[in-house]
C-alpha atoms as a PDB file:
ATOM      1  CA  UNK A   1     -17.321  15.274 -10.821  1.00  0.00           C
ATOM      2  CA  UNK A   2     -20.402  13.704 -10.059  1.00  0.00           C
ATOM      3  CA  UNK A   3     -20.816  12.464 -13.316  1.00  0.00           C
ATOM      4  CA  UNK A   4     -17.206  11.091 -13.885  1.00  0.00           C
ATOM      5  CA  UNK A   5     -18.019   9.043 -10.846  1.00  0.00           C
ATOM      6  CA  UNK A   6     -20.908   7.226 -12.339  1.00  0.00           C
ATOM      7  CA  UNK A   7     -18.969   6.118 -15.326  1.00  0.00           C
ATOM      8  CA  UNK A   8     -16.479   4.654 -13.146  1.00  0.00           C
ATOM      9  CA  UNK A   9     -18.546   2.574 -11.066  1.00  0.00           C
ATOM     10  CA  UNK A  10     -20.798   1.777 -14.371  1.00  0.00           C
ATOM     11  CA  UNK A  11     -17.583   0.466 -15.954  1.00  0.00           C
ATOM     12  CA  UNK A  12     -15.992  -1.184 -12.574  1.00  0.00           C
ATOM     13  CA  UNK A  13     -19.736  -3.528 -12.414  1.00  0.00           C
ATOM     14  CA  UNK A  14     -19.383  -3.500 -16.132  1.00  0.00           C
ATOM     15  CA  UNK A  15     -16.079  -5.037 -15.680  1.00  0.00           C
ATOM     16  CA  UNK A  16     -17.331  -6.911 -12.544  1.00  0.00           C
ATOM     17  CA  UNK A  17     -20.117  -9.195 -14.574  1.00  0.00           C
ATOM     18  CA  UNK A  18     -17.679  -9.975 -17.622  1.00  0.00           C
ATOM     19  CA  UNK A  19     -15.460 -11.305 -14.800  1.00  0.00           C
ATOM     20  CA  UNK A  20     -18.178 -13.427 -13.637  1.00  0.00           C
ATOM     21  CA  UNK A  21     -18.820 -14.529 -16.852  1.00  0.00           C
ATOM     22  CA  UNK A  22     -15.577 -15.881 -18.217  1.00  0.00           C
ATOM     23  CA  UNK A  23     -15.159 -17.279 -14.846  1.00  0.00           C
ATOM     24  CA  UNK A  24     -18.273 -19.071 -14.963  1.00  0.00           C
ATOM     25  CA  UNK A  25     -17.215 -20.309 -18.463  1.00  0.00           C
ATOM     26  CA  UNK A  26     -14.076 -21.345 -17.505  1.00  0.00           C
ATOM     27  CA  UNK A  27     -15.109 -23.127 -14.400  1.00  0.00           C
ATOM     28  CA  UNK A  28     -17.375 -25.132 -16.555  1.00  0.00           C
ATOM     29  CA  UNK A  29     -15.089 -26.042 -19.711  1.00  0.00           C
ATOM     30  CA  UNK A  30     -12.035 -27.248 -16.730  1.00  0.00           C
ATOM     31  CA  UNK A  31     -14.597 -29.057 -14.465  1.00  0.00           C
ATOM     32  CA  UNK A  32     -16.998 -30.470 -16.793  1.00  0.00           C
ATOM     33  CA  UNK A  33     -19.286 -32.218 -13.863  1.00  0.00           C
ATOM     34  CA  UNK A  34     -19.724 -29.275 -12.351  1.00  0.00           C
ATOM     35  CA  UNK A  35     -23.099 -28.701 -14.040  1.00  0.00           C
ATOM     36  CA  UNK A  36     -24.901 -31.816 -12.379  1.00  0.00           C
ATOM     37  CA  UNK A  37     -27.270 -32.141  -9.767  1.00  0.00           C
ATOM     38  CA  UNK A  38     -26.635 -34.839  -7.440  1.00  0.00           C
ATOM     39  CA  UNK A  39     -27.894 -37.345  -5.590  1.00  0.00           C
ATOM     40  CA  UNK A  40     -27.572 -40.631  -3.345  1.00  0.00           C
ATOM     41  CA  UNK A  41     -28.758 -44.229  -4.860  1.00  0.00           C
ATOM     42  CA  UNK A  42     -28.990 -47.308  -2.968  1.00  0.00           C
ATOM     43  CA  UNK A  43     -27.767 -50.433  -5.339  1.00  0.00           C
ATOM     44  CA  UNK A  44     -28.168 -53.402  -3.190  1.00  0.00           C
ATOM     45  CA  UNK A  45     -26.652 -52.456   0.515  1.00  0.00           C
ATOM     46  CA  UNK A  46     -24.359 -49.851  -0.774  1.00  0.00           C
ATOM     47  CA  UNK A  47     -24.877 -46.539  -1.145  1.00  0.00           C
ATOM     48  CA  UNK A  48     -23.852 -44.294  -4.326  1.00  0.00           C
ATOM     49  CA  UNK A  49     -23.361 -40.491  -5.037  1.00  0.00           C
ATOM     50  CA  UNK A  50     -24.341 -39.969  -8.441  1.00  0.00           C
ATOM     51  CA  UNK A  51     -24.121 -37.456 -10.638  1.00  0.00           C
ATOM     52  CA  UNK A  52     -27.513 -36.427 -12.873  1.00  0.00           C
ATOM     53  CA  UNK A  53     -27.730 -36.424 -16.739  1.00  0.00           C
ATOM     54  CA  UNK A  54     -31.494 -36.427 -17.159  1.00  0.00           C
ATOM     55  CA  UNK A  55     -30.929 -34.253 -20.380  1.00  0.00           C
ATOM     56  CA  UNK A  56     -30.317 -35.199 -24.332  1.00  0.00           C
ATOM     57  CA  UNK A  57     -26.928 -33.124 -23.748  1.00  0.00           C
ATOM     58  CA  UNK A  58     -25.973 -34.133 -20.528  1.00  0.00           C
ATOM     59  CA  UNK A  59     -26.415 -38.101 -21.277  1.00  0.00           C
ATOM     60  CA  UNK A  60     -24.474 -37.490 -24.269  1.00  0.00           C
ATOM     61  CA  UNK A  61     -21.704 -35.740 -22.989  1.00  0.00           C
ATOM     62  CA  UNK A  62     -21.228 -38.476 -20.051  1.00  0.00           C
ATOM     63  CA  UNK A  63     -18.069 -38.754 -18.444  1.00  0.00           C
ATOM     64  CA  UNK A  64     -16.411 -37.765 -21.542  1.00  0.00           C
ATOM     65  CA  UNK A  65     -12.857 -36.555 -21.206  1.00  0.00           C
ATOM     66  CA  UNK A  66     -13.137 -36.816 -17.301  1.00  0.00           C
ATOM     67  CA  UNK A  67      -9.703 -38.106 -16.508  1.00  0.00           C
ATOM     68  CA  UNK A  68     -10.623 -38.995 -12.635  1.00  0.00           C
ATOM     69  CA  UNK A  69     -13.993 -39.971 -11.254  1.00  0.00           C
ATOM     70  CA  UNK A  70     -13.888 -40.655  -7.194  1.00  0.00           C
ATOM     71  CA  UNK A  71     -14.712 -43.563  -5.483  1.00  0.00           C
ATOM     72  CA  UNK A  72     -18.169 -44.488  -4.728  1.00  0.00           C
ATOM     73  CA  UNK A  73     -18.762 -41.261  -7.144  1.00  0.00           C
ATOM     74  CA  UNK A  74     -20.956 -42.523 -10.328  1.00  0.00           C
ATOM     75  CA  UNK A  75     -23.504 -40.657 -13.347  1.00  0.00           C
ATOM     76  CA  UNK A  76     -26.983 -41.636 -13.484  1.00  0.00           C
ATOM     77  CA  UNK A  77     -28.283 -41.367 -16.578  1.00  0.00           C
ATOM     78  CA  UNK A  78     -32.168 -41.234 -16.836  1.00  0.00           C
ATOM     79  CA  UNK A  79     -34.032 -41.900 -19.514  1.00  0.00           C
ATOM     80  CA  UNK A  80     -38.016 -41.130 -20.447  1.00  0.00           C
ATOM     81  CA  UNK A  81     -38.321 -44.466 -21.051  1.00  0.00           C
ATOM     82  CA  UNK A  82     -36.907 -48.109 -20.918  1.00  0.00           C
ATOM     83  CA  UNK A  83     -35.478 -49.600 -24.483  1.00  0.00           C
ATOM     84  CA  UNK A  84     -32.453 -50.902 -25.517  1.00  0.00           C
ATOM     85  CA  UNK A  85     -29.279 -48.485 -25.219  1.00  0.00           C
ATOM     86  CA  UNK A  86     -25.576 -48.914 -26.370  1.00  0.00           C
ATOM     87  CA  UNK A  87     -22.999 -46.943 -24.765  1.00  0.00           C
ATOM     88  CA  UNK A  88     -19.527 -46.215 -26.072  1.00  0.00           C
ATOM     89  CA  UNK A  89     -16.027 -45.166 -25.003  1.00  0.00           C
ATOM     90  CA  UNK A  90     -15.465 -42.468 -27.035  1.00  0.00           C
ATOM     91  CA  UNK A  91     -13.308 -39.296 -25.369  1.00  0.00           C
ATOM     92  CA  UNK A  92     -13.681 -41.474 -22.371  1.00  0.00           C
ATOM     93  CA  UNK A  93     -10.200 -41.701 -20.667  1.00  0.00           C
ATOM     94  CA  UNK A  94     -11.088 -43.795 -17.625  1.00  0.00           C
ATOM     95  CA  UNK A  95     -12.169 -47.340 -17.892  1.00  0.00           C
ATOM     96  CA  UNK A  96     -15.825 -48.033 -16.456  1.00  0.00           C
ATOM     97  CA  UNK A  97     -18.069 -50.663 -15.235  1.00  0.00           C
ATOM     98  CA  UNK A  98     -21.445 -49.670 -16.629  1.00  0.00           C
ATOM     99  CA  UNK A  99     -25.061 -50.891 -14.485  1.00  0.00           C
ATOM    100  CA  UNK A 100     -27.903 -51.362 -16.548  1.00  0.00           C
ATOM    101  CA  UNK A 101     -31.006 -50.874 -14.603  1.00  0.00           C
ATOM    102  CA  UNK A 102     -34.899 -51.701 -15.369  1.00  0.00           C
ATOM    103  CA  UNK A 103     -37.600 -50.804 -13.691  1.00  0.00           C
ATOM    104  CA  UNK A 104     -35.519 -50.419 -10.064  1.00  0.00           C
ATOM    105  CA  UNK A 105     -33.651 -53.918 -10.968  1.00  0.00           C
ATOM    106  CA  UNK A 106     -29.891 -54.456 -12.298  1.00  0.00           C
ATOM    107  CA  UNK A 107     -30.791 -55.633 -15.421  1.00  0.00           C
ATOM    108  CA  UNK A 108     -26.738 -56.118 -16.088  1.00  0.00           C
ATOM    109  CA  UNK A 109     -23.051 -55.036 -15.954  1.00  0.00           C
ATOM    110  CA  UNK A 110     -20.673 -54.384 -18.719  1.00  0.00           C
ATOM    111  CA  UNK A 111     -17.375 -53.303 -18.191  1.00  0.00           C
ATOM    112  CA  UNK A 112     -16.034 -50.430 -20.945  1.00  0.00           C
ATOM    113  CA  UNK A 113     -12.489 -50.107 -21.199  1.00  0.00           C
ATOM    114  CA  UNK A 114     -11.178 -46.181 -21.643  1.00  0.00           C
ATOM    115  CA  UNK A 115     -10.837 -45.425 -25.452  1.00  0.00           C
ATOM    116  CA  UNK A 116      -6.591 -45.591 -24.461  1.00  0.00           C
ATOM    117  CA  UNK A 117      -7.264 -49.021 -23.212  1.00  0.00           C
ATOM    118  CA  UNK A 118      -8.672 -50.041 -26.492  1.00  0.00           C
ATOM    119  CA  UNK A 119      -6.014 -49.119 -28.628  1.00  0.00           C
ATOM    120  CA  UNK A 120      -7.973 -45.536 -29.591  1.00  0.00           C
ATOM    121  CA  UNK A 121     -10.643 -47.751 -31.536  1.00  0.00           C
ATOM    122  CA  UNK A 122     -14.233 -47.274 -30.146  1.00  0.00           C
ATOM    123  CA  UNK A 123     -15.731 -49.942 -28.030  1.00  0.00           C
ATOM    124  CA  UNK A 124     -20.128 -50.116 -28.530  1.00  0.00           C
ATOM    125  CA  UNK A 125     -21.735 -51.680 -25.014  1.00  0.00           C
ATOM    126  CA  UNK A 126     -25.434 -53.020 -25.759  1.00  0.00           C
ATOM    127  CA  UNK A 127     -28.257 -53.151 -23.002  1.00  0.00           C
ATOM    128  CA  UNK A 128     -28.862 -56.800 -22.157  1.00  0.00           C
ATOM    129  CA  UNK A 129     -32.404 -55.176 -22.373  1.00  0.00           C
ATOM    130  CA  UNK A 130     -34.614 -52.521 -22.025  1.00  0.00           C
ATOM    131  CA  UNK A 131     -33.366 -50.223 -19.533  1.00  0.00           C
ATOM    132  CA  UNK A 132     -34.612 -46.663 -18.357  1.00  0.00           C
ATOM    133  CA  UNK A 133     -31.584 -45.854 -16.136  1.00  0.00           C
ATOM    134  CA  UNK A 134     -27.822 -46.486 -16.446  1.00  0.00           C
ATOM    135  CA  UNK A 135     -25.033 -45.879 -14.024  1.00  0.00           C
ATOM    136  CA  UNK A 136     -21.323 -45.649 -14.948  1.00  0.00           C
ATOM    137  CA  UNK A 137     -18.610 -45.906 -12.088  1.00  0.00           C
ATOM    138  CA  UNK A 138     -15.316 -46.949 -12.061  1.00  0.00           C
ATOM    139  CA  UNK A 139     -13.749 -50.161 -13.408  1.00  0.00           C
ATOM    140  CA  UNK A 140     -14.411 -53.051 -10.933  1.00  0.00           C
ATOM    141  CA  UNK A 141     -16.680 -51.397  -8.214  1.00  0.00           C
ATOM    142  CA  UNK A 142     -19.684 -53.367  -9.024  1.00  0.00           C
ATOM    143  CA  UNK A 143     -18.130 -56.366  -8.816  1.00  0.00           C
ATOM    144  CA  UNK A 144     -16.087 -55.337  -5.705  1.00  0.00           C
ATOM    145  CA  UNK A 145     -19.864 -54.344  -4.333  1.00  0.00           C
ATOM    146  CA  UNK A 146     -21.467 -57.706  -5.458  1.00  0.00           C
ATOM    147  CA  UNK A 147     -23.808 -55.851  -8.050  1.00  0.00           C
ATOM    148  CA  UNK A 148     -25.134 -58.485 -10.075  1.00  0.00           C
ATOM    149  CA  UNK A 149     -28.516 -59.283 -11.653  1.00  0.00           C
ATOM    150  CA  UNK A 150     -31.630 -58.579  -9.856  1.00  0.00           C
ATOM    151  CA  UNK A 151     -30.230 -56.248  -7.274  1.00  0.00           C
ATOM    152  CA  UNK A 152     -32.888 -53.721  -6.470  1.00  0.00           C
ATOM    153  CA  UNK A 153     -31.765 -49.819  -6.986  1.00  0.00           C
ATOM    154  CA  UNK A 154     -33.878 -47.241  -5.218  1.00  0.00           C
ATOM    155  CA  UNK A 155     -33.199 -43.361  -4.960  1.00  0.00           C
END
């Protein structure tokens, strides 16, 4: 009896991790931000919660296939080191305002329209210049924040 009861509970936490498993899975493919650290930036008098991509995958995965982003809700990307980057709409289905930032200045702002927006043909965005970070938030909030050139960004 004693035995019979140890199989049971072996195969209930058995069936107790796969659960975690495929819910961890699934939690990640339907919410694909979920994996991102966070944190506040300050770009010029207003403050930001952004979302981390500080690795090769995460800064190339982006806000890819995120249909809604919320407001005053952006993605950092860090790089190791400032050069000249190009970003692209590809998968992205929300149209973006993207901040270039050097050395703790806005070097620039480019708006990216959503790959729908641009008639499913893929839309390149150059750096004006080196950069080392890059922010993407929605269409029209740096302008609506008065982000322009020169605007300091600190963490």
């Amino acid at each position: 009896m004693k035995l019979i009861m140890v199989k049971i509970t072996l195969i209930i936490l058995i069936l107790l991790v796969i659960g975690v498993v495929v819910f961890t899975a699934y939690m990640r493919e339907t919410n694909p931000l979920s994996a991102y650290e966070t944190k506040t930036l300050r770009i010029g008098e207003t403050s930001l919660e952004v979302l981390v991509a500080d690795t090769e995958e995460k800064r190339t995965k982006g806000l890819m296939n995120v249909t809604e982003f919320a407001d005053d809700t952006g993605m950092l990307f860090i790089f190791p080191d400032a050069s000249s980057r190009t970003f692209w709409n590809k998968n992205t289905l929300i149209p973006l305002d993207i901040i270039w930032i050097a050395g703790g200045r806005v070097a620039g702002v480019s708006s990216l329209p959503s790959i729908t927006q641009s008639g499913n043909q893929i839309v390149s965005m150059p750096s004006p210049d080196a950069v080392d970070w890059v922010v993407e938030v929605n269409a029209g909030w740096a302008l609506a924040h008065g982000i322009e050139v020169g605007v300091q960004v600190q963490q």
